[in-house]
Protein backbone atom coordinates (compact mmCIF):
# COMPACT_ATOMS: atom_id res chain seq x y z
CA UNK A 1 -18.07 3.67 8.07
CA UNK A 2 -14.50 3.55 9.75
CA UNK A 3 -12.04 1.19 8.72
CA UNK A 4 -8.01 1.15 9.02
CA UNK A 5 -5.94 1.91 6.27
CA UNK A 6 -3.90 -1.06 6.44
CA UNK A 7 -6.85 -3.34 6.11
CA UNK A 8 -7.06 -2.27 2.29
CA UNK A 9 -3.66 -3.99 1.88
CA UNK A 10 -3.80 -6.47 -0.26
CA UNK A 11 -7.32 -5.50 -1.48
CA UNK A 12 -8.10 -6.06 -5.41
CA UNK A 13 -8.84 -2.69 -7.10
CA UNK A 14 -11.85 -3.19 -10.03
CA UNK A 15 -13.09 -0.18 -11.92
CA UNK A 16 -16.71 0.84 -12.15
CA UNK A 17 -16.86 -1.36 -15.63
CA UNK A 18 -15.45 -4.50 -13.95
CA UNK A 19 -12.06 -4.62 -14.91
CA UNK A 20 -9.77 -5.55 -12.38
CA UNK A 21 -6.48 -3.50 -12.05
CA UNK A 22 -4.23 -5.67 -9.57
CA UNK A 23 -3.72 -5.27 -5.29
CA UNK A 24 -3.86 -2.61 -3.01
CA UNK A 25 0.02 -2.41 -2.04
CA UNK A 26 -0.01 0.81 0.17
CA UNK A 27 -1.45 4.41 0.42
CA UNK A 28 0.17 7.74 0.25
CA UNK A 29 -0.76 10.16 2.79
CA UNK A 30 0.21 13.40 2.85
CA UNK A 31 1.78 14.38 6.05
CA UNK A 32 1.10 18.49 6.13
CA UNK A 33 -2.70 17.50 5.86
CA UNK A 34 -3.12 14.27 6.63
CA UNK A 35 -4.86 13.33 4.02
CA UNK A 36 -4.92 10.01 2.13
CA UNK A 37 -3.58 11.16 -1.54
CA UNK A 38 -2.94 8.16 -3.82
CA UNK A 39 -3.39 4.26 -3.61
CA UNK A 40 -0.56 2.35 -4.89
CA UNK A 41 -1.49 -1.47 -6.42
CA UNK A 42 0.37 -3.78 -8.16
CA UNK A 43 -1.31 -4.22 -11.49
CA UNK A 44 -2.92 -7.80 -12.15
CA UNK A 45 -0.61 -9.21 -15.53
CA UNK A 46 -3.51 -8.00 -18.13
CA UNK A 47 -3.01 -4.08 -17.22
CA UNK A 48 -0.98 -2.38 -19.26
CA UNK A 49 1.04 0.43 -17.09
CA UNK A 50 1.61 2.43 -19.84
CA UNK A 51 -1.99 3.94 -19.71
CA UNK A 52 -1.42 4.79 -16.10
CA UNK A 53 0.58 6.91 -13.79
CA UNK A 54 3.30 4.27 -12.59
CA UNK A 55 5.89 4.86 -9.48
CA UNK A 56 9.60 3.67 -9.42
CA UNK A 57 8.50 0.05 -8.81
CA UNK A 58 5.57 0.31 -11.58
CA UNK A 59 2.81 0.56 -9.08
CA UNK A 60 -0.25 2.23 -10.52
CA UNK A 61 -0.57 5.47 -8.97
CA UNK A 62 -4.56 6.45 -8.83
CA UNK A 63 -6.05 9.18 -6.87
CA UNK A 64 -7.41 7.76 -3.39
CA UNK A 65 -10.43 9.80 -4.16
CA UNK A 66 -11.52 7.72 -7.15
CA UNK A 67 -12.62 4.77 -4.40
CA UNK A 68 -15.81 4.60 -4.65
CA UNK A 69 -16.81 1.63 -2.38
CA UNK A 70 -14.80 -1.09 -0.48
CA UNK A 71 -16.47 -4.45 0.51
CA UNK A 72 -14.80 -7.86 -0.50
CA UNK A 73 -13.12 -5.41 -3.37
CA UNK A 74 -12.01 -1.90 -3.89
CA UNK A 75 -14.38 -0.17 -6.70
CA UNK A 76 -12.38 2.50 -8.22
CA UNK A 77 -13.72 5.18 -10.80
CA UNK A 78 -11.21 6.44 -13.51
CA UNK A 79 -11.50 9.69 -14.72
């Protein structure tokens, strides 16, 4: 299935157990390859950053390769 990237904006992000993590705020792509690298999301008020890879602006930074399905919500697997 085909979908645009910026219709994940905005998305919530749950893990594989059913926590939720917070919104899809963009994707990283990276521009020699093309291909999608990280997602960024704004973490829901019950995350704690501090167990995750956070940018400048305290987005969680997960690897885009952890999606593991996208319907009415992003499932993401942590490693």
């Amino acid at each position: 299935m085909k979908m645009f990237a910026t219709s994940l904006k905005g998305k919530r992000i749950m893990t594989t157990e059913g926590e939720e993590l917070g919104d899809i705020d963009s994707i990283v792509v990276d521009t020699k390859s093309g291909g999608l690298q990280h997602v960024l999301i704004r973490p829901t008020e019950s995350v704690d950053p501090k167990l995750f890879k956070t940018d400048s602006e305290g987005r969680l930074v997960l690897p885009f390769s952890g999606i593991k399905s996208v319907k009415d919500v992003v499932v993401m697997e942590l490693k």
